[in-house]
Structures are given as C-alpha cells and as structure tokens.
PDB file of N, CA and C in Angstrom:
ATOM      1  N   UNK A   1      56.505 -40.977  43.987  1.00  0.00           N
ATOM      2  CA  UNK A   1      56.463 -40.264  42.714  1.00  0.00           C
ATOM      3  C   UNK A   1      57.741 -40.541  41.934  1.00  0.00           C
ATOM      4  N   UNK A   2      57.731 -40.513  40.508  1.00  0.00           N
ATOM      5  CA  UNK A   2      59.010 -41.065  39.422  1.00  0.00           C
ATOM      6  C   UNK A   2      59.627 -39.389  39.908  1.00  0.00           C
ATOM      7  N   UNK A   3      60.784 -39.414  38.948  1.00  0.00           N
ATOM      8  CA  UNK A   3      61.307 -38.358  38.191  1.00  0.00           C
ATOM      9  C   UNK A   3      60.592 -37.409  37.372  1.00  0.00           C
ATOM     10  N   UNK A   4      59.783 -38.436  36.367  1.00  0.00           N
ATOM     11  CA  UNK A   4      59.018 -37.292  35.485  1.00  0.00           C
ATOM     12  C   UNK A   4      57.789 -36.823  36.395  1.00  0.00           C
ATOM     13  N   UNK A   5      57.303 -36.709  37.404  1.00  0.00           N
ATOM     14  CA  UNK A   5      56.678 -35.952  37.970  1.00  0.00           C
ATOM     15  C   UNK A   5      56.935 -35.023  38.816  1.00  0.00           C
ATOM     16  N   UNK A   6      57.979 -35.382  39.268  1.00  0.00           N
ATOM     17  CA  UNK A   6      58.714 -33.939  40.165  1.00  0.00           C
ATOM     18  C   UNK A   6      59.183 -33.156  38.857  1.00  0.00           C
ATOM     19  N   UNK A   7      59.629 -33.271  37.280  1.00  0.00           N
ATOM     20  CA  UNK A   7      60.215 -32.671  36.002  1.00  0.00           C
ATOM     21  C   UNK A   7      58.468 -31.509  36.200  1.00  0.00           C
ATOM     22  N   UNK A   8      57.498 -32.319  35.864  1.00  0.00           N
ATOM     23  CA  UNK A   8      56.559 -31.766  35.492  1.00  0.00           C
ATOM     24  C   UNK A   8      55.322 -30.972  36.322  1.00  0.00           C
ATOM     25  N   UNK A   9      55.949 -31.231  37.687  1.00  0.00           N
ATOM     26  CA  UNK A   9      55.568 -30.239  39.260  1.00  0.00           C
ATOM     27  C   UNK A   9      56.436 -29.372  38.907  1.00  0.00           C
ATOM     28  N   UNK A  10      57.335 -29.004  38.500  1.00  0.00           N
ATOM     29  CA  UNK A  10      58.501 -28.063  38.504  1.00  0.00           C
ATOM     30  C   UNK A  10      58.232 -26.847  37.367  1.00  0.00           C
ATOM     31  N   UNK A  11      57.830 -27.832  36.406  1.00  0.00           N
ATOM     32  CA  UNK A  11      57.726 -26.896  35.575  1.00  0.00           C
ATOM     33  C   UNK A  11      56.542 -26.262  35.551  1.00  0.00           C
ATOM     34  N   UNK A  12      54.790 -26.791  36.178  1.00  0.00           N
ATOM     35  CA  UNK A  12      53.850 -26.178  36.224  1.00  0.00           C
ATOM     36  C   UNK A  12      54.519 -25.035  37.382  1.00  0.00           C
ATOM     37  N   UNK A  13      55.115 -25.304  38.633  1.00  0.00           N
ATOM     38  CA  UNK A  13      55.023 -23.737  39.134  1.00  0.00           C
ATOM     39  C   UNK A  13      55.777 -23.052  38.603  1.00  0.00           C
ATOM     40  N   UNK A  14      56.941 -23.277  37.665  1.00  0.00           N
ATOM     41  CA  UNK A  14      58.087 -22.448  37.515  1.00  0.00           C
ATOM     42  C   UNK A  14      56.841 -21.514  36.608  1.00  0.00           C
ATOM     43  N   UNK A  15      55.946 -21.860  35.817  1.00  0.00           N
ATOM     44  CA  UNK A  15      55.066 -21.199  34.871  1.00  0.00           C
ATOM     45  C   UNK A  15      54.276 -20.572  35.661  1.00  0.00           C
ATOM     46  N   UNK A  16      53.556 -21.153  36.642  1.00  0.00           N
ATOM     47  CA  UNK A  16      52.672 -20.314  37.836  1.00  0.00           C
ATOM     48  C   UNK A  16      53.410 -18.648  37.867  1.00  0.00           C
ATOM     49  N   UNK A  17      54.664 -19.126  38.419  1.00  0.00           N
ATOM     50  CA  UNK A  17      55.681 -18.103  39.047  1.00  0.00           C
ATOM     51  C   UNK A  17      55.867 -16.967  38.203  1.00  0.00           C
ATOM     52  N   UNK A  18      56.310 -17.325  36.592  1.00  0.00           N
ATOM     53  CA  UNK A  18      56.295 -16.781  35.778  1.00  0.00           C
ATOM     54  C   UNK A  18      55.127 -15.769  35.484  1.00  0.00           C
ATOM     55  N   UNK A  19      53.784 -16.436  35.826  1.00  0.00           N
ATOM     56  CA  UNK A  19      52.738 -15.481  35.061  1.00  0.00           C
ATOM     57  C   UNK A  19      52.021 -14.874  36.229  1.00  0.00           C
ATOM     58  N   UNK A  20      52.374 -14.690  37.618  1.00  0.00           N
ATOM     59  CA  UNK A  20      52.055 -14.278  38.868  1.00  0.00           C
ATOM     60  C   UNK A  20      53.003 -12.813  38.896  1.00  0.00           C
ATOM     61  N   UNK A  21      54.745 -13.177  38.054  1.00  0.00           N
ATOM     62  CA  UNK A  21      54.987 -11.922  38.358  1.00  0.00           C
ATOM     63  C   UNK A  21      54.752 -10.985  37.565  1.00  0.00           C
ATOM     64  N   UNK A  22      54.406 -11.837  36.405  1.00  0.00           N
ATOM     65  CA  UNK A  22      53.750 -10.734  34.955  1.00  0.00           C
ATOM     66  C   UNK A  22      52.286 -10.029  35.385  1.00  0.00           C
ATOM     67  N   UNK A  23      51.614 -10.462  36.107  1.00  0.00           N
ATOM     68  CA  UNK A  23      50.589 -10.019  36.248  1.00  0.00           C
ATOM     69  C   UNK A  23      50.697  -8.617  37.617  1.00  0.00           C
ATOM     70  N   UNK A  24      51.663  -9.116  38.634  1.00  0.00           N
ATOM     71  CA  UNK A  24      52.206  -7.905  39.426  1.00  0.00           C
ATOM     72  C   UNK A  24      52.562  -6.902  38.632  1.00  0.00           C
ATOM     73  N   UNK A  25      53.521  -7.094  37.742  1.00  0.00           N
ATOM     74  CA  UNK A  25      54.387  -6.059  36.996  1.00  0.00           C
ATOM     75  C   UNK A  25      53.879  -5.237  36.338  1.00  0.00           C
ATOM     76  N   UNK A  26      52.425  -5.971  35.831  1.00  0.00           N
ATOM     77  CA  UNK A  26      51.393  -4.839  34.550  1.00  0.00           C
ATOM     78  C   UNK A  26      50.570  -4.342  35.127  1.00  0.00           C
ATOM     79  N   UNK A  27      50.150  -4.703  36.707  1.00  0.00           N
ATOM     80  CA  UNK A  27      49.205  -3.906  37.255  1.00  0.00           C
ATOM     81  C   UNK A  27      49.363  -3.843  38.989  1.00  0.00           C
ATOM     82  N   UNK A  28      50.347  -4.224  39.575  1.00  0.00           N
ATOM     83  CA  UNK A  28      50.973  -3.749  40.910  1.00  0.00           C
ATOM     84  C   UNK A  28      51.899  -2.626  40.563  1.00  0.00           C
ATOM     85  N   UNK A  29      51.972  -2.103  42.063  1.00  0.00           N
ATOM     86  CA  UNK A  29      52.951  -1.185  42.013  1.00  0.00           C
ATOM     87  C   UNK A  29      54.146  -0.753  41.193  1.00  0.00           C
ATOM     88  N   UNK A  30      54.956  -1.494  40.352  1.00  0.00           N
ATOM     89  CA  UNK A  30      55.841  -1.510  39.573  1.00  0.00           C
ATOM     90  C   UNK A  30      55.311  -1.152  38.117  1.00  0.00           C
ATOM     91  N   UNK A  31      53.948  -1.058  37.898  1.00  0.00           N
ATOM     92  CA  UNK A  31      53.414  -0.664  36.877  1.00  0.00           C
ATOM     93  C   UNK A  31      53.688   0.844  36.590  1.00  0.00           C
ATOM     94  N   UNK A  32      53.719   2.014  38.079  1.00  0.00           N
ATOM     95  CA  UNK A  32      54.039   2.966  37.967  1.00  0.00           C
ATOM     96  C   UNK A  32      55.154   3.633  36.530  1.00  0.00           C
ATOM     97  N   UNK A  33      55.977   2.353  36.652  1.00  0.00           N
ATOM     98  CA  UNK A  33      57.642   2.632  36.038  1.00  0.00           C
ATOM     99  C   UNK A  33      57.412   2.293  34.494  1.00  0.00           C
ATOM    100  N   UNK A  34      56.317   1.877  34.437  1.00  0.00           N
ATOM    101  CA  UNK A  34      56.410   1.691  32.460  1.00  0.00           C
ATOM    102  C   UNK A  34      56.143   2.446  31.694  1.00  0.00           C
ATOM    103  N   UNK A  35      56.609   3.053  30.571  1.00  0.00           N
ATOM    104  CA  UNK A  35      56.018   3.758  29.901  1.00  0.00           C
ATOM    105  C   UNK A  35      55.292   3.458  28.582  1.00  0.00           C
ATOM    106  N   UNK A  36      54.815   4.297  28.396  1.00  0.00           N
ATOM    107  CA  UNK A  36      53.292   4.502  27.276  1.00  0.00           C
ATOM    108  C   UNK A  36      53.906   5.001  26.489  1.00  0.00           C
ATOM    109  N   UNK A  37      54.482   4.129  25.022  1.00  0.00           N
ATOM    110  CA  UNK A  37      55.213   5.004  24.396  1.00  0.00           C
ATOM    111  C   UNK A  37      53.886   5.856  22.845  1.00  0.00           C
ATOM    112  N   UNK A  38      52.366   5.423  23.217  1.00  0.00           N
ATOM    113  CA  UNK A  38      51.750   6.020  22.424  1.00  0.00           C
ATOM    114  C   UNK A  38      50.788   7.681  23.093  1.00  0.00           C
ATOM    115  N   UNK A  39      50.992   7.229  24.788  1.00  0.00           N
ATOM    116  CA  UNK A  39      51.178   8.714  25.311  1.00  0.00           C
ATOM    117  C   UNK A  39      51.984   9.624  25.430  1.00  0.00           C
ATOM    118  N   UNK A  40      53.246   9.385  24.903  1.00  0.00           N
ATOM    119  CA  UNK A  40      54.577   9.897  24.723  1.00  0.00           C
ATOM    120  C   UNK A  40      54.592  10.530  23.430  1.00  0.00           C
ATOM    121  N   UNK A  41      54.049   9.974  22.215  1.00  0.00           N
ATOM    122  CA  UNK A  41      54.548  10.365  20.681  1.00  0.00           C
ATOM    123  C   UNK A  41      52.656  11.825  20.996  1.00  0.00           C
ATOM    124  N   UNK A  42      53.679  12.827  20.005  1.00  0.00           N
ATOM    125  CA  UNK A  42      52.531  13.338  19.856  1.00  0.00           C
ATOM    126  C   UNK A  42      52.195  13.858  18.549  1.00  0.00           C
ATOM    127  N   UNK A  43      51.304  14.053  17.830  1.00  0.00           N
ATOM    128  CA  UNK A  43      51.006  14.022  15.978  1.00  0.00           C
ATOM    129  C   UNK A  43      51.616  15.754  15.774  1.00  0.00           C
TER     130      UNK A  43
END
C-alpha cells in the first residue's frame, strides 16, 4: 500500500470513531447528563 492509502484508512476510521462516539453520547448512558434546554424554559 502507498502513503495515500494508509492517509485515507486513517481518516475513514478517525470519522468512524468520531460518529460511534456521537451516537453513544446522544443515546448511551452519558445521555443521562444533557440537558433539554426547551424542557427547562417554561412560558
């Protein structure tokens, strides 16, 4: 394999990685900790 394919293996998982922990964060356990700031305001 060149260079530019280990560049562009790298960067597909670094993006994998990226949107694996976004998807934990909005709906695993750590979701607990976010807040709702339109269940918060009240009229």
């Amino acid at each position: 394999m060149g260079v530019a394919q280990f560049f562009v293996v790298g960067i597909l998982v670094a993006l994998v990685l990226v949107t694996a922990l976004s998807i934990y964060t909005a709906f695993g356990p750590p979701s607990k900790k976010l807040a709702d700031p339109f269940e918060m305001h009240e009229d």
